[in-house]
N, C-alpha and C. Protein backbone atom coordinates (compact mmCIF):
# COMPACT_ATOMS: atom_id res chain seq x y z
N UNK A 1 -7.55 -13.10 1.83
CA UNK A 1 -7.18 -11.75 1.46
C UNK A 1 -5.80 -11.75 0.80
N UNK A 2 -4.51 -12.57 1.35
CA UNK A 2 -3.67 -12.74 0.54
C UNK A 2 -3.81 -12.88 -0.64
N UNK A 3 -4.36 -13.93 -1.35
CA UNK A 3 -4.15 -14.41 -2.41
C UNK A 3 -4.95 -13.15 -3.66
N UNK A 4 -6.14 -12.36 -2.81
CA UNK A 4 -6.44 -11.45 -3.68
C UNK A 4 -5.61 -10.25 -3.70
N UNK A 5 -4.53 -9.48 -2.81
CA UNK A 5 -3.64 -8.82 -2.96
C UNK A 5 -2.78 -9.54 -3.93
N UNK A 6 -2.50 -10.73 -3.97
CA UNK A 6 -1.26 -11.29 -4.66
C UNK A 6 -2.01 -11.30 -6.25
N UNK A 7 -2.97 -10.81 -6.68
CA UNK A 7 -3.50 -10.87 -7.69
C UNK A 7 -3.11 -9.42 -8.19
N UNK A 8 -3.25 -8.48 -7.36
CA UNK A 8 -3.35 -7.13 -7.77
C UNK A 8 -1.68 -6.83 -7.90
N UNK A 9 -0.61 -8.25 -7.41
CA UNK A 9 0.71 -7.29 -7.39
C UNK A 9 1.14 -7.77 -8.64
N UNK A 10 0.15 -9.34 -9.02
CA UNK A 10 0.53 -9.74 -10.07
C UNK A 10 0.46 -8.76 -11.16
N UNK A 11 -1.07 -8.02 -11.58
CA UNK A 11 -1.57 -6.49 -11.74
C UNK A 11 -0.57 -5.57 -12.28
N UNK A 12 0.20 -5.66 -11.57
CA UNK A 12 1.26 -4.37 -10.82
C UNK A 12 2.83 -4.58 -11.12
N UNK A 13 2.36 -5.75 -12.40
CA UNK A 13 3.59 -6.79 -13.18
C UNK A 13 4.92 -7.25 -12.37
N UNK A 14 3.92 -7.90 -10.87
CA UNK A 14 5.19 -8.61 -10.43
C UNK A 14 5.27 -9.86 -10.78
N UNK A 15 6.91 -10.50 -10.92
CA UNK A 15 7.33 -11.27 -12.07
C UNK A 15 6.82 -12.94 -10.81
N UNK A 16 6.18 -13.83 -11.79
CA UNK A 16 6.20 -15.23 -11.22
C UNK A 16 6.76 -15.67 -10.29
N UNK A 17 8.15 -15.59 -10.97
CA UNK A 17 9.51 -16.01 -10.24
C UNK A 17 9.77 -15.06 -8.77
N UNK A 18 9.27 -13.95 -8.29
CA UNK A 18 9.28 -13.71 -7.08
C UNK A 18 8.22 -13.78 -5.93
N UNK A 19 7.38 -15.25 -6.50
CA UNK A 19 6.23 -14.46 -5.92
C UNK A 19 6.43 -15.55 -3.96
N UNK A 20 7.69 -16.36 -4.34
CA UNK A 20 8.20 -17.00 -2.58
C UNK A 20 8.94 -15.41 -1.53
N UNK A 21 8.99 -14.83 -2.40
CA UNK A 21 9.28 -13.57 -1.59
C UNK A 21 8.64 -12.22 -1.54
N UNK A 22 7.56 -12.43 -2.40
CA UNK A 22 6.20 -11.59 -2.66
C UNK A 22 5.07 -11.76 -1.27
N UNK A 23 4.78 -13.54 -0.84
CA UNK A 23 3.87 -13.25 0.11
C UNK A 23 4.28 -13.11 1.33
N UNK A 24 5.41 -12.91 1.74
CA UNK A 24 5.83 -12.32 2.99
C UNK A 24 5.67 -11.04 3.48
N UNK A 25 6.04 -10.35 2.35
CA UNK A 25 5.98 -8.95 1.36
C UNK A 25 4.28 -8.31 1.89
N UNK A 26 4.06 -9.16 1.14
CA UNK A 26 2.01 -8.85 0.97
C UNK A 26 1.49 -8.75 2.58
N UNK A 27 2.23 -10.07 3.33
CA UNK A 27 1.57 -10.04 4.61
C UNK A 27 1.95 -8.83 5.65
N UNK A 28 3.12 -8.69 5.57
CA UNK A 28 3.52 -7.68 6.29
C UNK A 28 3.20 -6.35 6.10
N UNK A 29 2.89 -6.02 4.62
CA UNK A 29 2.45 -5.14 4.32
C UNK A 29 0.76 -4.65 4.64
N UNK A 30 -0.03 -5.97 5.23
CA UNK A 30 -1.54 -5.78 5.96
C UNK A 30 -1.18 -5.63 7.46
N UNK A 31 -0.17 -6.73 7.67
CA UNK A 31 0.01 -6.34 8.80
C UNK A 31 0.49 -4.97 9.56
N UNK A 32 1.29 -4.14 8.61
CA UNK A 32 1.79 -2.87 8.97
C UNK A 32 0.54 -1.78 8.51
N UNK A 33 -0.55 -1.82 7.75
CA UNK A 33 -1.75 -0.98 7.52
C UNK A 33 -2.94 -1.02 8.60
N UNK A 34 -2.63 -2.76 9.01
CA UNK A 34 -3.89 -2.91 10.00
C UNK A 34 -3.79 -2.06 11.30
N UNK A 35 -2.27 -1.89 11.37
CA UNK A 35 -1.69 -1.53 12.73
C UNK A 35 -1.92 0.19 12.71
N UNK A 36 -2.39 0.58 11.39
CA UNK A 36 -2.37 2.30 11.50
C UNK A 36 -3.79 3.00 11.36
N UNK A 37 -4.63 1.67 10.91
CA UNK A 37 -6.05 1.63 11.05
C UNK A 37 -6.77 2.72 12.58
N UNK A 38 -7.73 3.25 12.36
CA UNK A 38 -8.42 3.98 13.47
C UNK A 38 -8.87 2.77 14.19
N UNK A 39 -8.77 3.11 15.63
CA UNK A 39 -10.03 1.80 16.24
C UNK A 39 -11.06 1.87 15.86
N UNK A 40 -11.14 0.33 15.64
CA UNK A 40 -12.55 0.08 15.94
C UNK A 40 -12.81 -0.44 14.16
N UNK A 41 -12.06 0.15 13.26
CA UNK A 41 -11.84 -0.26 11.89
C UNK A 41 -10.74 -1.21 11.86
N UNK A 42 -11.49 -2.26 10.67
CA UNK A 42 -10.69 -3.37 10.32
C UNK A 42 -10.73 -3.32 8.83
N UNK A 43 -9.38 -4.26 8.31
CA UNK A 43 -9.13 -3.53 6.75
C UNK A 43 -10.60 -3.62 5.67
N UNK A 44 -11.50 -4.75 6.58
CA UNK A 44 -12.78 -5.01 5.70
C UNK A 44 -13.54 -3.71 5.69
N UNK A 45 -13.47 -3.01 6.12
CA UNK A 45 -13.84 -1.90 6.40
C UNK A 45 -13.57 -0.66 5.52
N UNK A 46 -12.68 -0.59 4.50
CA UNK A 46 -11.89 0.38 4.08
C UNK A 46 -12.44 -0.45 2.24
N UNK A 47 -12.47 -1.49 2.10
CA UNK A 47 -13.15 -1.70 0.89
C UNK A 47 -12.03 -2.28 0.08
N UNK A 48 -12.12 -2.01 -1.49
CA UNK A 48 -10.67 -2.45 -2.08
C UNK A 48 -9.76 -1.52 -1.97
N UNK A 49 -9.83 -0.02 -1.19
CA UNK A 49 -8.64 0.74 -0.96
C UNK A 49 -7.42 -0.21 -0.15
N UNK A 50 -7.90 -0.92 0.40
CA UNK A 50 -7.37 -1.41 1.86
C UNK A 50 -5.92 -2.63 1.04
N UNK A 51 -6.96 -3.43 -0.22
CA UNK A 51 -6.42 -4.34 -1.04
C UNK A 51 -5.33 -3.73 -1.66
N UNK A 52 -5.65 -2.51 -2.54
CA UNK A 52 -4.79 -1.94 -2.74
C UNK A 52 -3.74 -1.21 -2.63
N UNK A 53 -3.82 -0.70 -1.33
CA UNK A 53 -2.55 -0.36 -0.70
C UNK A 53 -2.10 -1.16 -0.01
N UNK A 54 -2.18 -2.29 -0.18
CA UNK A 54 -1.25 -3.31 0.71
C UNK A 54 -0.75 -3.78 -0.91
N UNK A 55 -1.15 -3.98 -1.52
CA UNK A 55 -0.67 -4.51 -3.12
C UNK A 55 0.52 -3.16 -2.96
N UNK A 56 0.31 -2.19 -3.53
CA UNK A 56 0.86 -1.01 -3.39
C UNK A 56 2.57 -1.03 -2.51
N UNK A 57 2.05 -0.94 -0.86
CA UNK A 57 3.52 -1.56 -0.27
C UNK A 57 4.16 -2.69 -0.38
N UNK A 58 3.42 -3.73 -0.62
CA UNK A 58 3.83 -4.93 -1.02
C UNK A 58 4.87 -4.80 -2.47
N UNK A 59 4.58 -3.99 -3.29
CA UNK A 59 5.19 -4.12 -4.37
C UNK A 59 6.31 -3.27 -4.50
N UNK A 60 6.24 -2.41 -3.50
CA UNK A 60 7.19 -1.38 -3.48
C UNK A 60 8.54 -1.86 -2.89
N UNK A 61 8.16 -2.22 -1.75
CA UNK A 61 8.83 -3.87 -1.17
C UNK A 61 10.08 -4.42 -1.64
N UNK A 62 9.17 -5.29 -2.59
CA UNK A 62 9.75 -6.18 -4.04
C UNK A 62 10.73 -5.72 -4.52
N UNK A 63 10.45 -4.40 -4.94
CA UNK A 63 10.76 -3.56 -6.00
C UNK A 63 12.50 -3.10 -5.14
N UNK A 64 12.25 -2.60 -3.86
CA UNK A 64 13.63 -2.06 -3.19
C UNK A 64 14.63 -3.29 -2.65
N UNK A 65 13.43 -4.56 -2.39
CA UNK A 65 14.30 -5.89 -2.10
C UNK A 65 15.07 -6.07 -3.87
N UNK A 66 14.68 -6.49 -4.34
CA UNK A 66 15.04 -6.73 -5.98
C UNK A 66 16.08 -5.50 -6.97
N UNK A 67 15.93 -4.34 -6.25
CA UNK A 67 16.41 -3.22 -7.17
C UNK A 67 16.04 -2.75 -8.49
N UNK A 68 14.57 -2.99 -8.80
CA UNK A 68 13.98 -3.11 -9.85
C UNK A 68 13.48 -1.35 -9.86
N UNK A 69 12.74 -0.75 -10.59
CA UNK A 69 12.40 0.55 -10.70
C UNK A 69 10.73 0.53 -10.81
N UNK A 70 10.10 1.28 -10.58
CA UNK A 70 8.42 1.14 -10.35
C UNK A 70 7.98 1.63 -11.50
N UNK A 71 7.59 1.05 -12.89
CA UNK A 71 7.87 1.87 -13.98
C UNK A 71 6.24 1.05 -14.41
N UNK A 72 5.31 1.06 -13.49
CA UNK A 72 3.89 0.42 -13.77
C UNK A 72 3.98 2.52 -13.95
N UNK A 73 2.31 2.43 -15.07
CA UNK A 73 2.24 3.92 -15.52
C UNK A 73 1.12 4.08 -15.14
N UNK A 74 0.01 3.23 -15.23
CA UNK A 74 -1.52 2.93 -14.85
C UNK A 74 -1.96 1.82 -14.19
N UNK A 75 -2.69 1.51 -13.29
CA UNK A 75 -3.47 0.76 -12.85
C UNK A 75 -4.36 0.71 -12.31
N UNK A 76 -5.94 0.32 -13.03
CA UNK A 76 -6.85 0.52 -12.44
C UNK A 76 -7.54 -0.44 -11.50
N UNK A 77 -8.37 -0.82 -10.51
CA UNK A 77 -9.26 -1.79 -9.66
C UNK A 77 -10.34 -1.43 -8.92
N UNK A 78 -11.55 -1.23 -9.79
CA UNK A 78 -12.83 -0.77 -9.91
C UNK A 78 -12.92 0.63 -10.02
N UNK A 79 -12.69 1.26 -9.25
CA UNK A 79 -13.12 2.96 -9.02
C UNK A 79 -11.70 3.21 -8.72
N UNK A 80 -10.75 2.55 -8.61
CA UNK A 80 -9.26 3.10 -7.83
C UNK A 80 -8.64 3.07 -8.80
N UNK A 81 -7.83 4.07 -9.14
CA UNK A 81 -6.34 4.04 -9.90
C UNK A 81 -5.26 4.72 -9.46
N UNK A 82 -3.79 3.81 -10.12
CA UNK A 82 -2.79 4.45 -9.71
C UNK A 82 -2.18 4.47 -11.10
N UNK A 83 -1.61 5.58 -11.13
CA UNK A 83 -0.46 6.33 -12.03
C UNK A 83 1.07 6.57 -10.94
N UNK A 84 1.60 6.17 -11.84
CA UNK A 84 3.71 6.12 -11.30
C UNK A 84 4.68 6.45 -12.47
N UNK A 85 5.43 7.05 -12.08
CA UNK A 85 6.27 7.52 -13.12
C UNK A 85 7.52 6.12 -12.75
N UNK A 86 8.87 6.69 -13.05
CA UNK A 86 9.93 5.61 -12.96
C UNK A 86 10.38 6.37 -11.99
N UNK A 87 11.00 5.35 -11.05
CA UNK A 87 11.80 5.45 -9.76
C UNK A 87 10.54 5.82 -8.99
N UNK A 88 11.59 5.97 -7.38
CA UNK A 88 10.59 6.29 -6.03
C UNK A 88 10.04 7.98 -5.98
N UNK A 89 11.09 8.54 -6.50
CA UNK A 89 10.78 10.22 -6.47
C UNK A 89 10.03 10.80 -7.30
N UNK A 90 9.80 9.87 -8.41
CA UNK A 90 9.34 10.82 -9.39
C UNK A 90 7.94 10.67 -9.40
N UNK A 91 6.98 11.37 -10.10
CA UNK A 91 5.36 11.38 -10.39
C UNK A 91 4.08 11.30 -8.97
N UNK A 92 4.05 10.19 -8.65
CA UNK A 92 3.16 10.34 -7.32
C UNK A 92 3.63 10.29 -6.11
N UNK A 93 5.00 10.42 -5.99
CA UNK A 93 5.60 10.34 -4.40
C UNK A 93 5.62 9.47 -4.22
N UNK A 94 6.59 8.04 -4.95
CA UNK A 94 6.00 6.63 -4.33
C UNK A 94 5.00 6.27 -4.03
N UNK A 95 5.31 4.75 -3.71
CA UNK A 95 3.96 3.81 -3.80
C UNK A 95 3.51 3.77 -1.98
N UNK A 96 4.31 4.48 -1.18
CA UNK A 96 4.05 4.51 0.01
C UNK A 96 3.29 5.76 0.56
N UNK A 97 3.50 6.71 -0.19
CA UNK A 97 2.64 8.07 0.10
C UNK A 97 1.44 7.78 -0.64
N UNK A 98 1.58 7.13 -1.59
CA UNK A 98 -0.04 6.86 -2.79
C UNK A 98 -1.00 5.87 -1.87
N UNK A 99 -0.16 4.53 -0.67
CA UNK A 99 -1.16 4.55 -0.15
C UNK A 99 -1.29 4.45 1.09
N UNK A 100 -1.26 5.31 1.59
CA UNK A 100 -1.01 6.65 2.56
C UNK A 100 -2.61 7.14 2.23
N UNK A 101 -2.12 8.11 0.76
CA UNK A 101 -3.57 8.88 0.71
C UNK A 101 -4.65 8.41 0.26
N UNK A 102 -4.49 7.30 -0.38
CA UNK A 102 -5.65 6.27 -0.17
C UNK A 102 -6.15 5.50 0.39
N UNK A 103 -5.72 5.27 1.82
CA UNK A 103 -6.07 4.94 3.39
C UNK A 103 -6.44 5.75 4.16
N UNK A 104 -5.91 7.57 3.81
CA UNK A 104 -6.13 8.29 4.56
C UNK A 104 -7.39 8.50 5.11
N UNK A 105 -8.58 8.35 5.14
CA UNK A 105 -9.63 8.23 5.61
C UNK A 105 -10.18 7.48 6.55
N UNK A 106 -9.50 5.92 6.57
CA UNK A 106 -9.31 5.09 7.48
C UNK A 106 -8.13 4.92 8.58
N UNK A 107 -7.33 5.79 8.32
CA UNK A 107 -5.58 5.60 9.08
C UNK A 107 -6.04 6.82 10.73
N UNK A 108 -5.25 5.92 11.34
CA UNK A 108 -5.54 7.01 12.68
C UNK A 108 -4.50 8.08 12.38
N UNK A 109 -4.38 9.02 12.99
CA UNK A 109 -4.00 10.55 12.73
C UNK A 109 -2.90 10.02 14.01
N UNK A 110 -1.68 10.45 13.23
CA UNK A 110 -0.40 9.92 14.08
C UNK A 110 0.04 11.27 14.10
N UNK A 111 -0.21 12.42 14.20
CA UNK A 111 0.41 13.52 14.11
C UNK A 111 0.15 13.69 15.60
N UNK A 112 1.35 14.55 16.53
CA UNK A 112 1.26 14.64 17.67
C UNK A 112 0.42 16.23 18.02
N UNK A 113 -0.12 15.90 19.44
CA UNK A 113 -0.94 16.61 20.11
C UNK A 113 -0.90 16.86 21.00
N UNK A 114 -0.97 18.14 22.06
CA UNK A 114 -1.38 18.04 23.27
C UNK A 114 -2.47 17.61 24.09
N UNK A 115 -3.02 17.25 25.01
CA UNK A 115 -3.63 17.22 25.47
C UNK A 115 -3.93 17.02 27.11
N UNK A 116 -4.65 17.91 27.74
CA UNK A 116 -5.07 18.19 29.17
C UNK A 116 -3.69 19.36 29.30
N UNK A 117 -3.48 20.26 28.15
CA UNK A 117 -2.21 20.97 28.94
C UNK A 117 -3.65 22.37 29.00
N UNK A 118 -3.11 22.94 30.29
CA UNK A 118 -4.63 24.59 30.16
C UNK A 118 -3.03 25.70 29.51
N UNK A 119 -4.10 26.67 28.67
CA UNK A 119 -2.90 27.87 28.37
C UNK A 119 -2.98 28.49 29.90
């Protein structure tokens, strides 16, 4: 699964020359999606959304380790695309809210709740 995320950050015009600090990047970045996953779902489960938003944080990553600007405009990977303007604020809310809502279907619901309280 690495090496096919590391394809999509390549994708996502990350440069050669970072890619000894790219797969640390990549891993941590499954490792921090797997962890927000619903039970019982695993990232195989979620399809190439799953690829892609780990490409996605992975590159965003890069991008704040390096000081570089996110100035990819399109990218497509089968049925998925992302559009980004330049910088973190501008156009889709970063590359961390983009995949956010393209996990959202698979991500457990971290929003807090009561429960067993009676009115």
């Amino acid at each position: 699964m690495d090496e096919r995320i590391m394809a999509l950050c390549r994708a996502m015009g990350a440069p050669e020359d970072q890619e000894e600090l790219l797969l640390p990047l990549v891993q941590a970045a499954q490792g921090a999606l797997t962890a927000r996953l619903k039970r019982g779902i695993g990232p195989e489960d979620c399809g190439p959304a799953f690829l892609l938003a780990s490409a996605m944080l992975a590159m965003e990553s890069l991008w704040e380790a390096t000081g570089q600007g996110n100035a990819v405009t399109s990218f497509t990977a089968g049925d998925l695309s992302v559009h980004m303007g330049t910088g973190n604020g501008g156009g889709g809310g970063g590359l961390r809210a983009q995949a956010d809502r393209l996990l959202a279907p698979w991500l457990a619901d971290g929003s807090f709740q009561f429960r067993g309280v009676r009115g």
